[in-house]
Protein backbone atom coordinates (compact mmCIF):
# COMPACT_ATOMS: atom_id res chain seq x y z
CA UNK A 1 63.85 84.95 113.69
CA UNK A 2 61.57 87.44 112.30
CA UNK A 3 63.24 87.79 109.15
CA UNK A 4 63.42 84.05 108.77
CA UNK A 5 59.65 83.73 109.28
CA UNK A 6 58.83 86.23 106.46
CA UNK A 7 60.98 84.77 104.43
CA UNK A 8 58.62 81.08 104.65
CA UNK A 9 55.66 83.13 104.62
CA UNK A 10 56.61 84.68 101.18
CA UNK A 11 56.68 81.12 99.75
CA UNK A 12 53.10 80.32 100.98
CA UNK A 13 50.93 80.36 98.05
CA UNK A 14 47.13 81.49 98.28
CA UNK A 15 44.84 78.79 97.49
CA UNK A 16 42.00 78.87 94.71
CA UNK A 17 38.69 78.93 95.61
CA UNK A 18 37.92 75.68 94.36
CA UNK A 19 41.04 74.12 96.06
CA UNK A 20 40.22 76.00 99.28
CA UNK A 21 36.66 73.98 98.84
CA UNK A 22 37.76 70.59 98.90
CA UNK A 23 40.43 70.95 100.91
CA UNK A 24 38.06 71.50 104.05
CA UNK A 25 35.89 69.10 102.51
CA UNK A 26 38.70 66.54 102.82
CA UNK A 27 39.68 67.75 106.17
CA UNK A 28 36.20 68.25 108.03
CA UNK A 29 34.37 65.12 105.85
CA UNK A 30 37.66 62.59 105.89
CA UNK A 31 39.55 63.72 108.60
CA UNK A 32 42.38 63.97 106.16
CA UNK A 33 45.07 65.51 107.95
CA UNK A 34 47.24 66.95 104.97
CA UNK A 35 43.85 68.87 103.93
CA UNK A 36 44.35 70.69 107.55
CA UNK A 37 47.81 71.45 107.17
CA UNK A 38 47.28 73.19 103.89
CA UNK A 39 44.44 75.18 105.27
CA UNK A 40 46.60 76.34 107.97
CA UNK A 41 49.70 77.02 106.00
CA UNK A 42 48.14 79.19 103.35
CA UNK A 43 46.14 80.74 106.23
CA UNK A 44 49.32 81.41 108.31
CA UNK A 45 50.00 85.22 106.59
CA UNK A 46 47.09 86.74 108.07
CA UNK A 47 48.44 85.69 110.95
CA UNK A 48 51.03 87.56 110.70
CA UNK A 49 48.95 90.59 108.84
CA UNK A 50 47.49 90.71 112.41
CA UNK A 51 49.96 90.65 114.74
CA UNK A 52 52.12 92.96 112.65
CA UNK A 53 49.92 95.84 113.65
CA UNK A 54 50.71 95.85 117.12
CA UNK A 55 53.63 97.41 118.39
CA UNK A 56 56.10 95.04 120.34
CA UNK A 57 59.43 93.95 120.72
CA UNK A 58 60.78 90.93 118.41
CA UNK A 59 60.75 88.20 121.32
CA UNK A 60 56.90 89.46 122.37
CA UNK A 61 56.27 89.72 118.44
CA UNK A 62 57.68 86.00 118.05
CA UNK A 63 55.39 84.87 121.11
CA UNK A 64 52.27 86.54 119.55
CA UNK A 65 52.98 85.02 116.38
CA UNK A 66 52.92 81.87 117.98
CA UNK A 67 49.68 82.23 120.21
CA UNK A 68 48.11 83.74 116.86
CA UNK A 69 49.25 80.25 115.17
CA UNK A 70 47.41 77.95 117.82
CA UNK A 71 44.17 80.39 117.52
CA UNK A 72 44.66 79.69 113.74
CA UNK A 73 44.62 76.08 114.29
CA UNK A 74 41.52 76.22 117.24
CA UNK A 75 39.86 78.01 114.50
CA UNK A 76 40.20 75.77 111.80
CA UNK A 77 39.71 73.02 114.06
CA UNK A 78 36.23 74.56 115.07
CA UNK A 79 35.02 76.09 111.44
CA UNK A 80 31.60 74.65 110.24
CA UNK A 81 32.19 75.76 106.31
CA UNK A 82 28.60 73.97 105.87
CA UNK A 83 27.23 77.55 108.21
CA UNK A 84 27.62 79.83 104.91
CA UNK A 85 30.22 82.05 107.33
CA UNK A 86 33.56 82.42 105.77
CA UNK A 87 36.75 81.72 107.22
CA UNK A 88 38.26 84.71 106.88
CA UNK A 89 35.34 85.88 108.64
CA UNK A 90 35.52 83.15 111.15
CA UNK A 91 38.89 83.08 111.99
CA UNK A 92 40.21 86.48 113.11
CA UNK A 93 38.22 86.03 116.55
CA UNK A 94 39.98 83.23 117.11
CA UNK A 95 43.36 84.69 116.33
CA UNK A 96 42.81 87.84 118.63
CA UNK A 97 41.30 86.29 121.30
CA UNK A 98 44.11 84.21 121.24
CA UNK A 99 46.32 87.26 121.57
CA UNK A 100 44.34 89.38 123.68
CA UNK A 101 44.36 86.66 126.11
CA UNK A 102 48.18 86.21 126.16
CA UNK A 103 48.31 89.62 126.53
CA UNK A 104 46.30 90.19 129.47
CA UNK A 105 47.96 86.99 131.01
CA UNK A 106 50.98 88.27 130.78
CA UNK A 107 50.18 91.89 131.44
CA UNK A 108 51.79 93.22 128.88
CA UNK A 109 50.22 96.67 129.30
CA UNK A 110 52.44 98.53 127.93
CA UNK A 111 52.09 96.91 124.43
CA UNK A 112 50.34 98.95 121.62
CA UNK A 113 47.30 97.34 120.50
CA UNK A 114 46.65 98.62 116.34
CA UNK A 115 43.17 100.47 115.50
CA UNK A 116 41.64 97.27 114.45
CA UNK A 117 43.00 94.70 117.79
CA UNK A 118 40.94 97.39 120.11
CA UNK A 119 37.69 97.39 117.72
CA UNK A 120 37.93 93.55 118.20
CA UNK A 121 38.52 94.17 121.94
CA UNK A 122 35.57 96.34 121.85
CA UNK A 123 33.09 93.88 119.67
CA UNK A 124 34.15 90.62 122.00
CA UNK A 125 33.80 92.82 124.90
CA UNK A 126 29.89 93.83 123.50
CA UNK A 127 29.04 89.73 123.32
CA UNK A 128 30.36 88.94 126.99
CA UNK A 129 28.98 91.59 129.05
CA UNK A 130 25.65 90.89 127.28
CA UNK A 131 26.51 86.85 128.26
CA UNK A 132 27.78 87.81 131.69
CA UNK A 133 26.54 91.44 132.92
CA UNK A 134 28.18 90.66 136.29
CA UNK A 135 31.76 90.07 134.77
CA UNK A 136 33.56 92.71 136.28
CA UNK A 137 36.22 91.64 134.32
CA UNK A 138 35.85 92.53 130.50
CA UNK A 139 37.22 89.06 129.71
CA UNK A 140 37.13 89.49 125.84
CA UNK A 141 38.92 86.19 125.27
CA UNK A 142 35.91 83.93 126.26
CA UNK A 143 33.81 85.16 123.39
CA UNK A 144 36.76 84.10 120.89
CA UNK A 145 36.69 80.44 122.89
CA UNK A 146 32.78 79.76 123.25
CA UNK A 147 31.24 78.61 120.12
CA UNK A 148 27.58 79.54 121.31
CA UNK A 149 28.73 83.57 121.78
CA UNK A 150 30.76 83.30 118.62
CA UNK A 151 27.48 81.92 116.88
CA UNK A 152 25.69 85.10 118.49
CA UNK A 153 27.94 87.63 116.42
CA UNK A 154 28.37 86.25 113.03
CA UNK A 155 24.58 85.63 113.35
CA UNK A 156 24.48 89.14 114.59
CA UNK A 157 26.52 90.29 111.64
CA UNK A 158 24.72 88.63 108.85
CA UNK A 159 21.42 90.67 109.76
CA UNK A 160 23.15 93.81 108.89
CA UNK A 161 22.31 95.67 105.90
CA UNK A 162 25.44 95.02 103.09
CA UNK A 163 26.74 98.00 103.47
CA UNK A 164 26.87 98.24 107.22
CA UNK A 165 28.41 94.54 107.11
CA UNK A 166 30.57 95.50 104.47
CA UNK A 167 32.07 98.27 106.48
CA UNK A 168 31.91 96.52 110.09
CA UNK A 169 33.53 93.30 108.80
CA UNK A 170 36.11 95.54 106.92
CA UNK A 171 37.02 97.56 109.33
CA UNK A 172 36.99 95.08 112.84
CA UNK A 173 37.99 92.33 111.05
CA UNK A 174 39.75 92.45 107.65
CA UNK A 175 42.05 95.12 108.81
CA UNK A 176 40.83 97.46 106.41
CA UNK A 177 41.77 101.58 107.08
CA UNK A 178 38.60 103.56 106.84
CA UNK A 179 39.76 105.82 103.74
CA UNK A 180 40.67 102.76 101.89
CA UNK A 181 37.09 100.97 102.19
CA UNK A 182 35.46 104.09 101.39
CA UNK A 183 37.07 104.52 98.32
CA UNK A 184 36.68 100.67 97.49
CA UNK A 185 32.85 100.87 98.41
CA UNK A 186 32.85 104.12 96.31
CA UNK A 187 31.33 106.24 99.02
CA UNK A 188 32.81 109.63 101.28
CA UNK A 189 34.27 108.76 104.39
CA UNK A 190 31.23 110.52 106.37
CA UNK A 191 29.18 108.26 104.84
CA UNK A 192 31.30 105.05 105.87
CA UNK A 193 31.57 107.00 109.46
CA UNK A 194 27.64 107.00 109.77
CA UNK A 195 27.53 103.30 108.43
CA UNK A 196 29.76 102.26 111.38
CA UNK A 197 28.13 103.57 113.48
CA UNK A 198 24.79 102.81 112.82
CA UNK A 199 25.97 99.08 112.08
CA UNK A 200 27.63 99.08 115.32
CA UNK A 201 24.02 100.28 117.35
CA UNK A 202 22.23 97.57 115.56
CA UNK A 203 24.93 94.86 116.52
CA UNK A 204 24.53 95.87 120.08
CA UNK A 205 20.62 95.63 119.85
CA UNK A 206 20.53 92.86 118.37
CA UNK A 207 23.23 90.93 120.67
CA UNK A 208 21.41 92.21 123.84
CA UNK A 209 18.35 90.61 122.46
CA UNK A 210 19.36 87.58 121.28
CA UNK A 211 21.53 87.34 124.64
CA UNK A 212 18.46 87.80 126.62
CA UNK A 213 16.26 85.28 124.51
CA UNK A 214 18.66 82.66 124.98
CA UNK A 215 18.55 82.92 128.41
């Protein structure tokens, strides 16, 4: 089943950028419903890029695959392009909430989450506790399911400096290693290493006081 899925995905092509435009045009400004499914076809390999990292047997694989489809959908479903965010920005909360979720439903504990699943465990987690304080419960999937909180970090994200963006986004979302971005960005990897970390300080400083002002 695995092997058959690849084998579609190969055959998806990638969409220029001015074909990617009015397709959601189409889609979020007609309703046109063949404008969606190309979105979400050509959209469907980073699904898989995702869930590829984790480490799981081929029925759990083929079950993520499929909850990381419908978080696919909810996200193109929910993107605003007209918000300047893109969708490959956009959509990857979707996709691992949608995953993390299914994974904590089913307690699947013993599954392998990849470097990049935990850092989005960890940012989701950052926006909920700051929403809920008293949630015992670090229940990262809300974050990935509540436009208003989602809002809060891609607002929260476009206040960073470029480089600290550049390396947050990279890293938590794009599935980017660290060596590889730092030789892309043209900088040492001590110098990426500080930029995390410093981008990650700001994003909780400036969740916790947006969080607060909104309440």
């Amino acid at each position: 089943m695995i092997e058959a899925y690849m084998n579609e995905l190969s055959k998806v092509r990638c969409l220029e950028a001015r074909e990617e435009q009015e397709l959601w045009r189409r889609f979020k400004d007609d309703g046109d419903v063949d404008a969606r499914a190309k979105i979400i076809e050509s959209y469907q390999p980073l699904v898989y890029k995702i869930v590829s990292g984790i480490k799981a047997g081929p029925e759990v694989m083929l079950d993520l695959l499929q909850e990381g489809i419908v978080g696919l959908i909810e996200a193109a479903e929910r993107f605003d392009p007209s918000k300047g965010i893109k969708f490959t920005t956009f959509a990857p909360f979707r996709i691992r909430g949608r995953i993390i979720n299914y994974l904590e439903r089913n307690n699947n504990k013993d599954i392998n989450l990849d470097d990049n699943t935990q850092a989005m465990q960890e940012l989701l987690g950052m926006a909920t506790n700051f929403a809920d304080p008293t949630n015992t419960k670090k229940n990262v999937e809300k974050i990935a399911e509540d436009d208003m909180l989602l809002n809060v970090v891609l607002q929260s994200l476009n206040r960073l400096s470029e480089k600290e963006r550049l390396v947050v986004t990279g890293i938590y979302i794009h599935d980017k290693k660290a060596t590889d971005l730092a030789r892309e960005m043209g900088i040492s990897n001590s110098y990426l290493s500080r930029l995390q970390k410093k981008g990650i300080r700001r994003l909780r400083g400036m969740l916790s006081r947006m969080m607060k002002d909104m309440k």
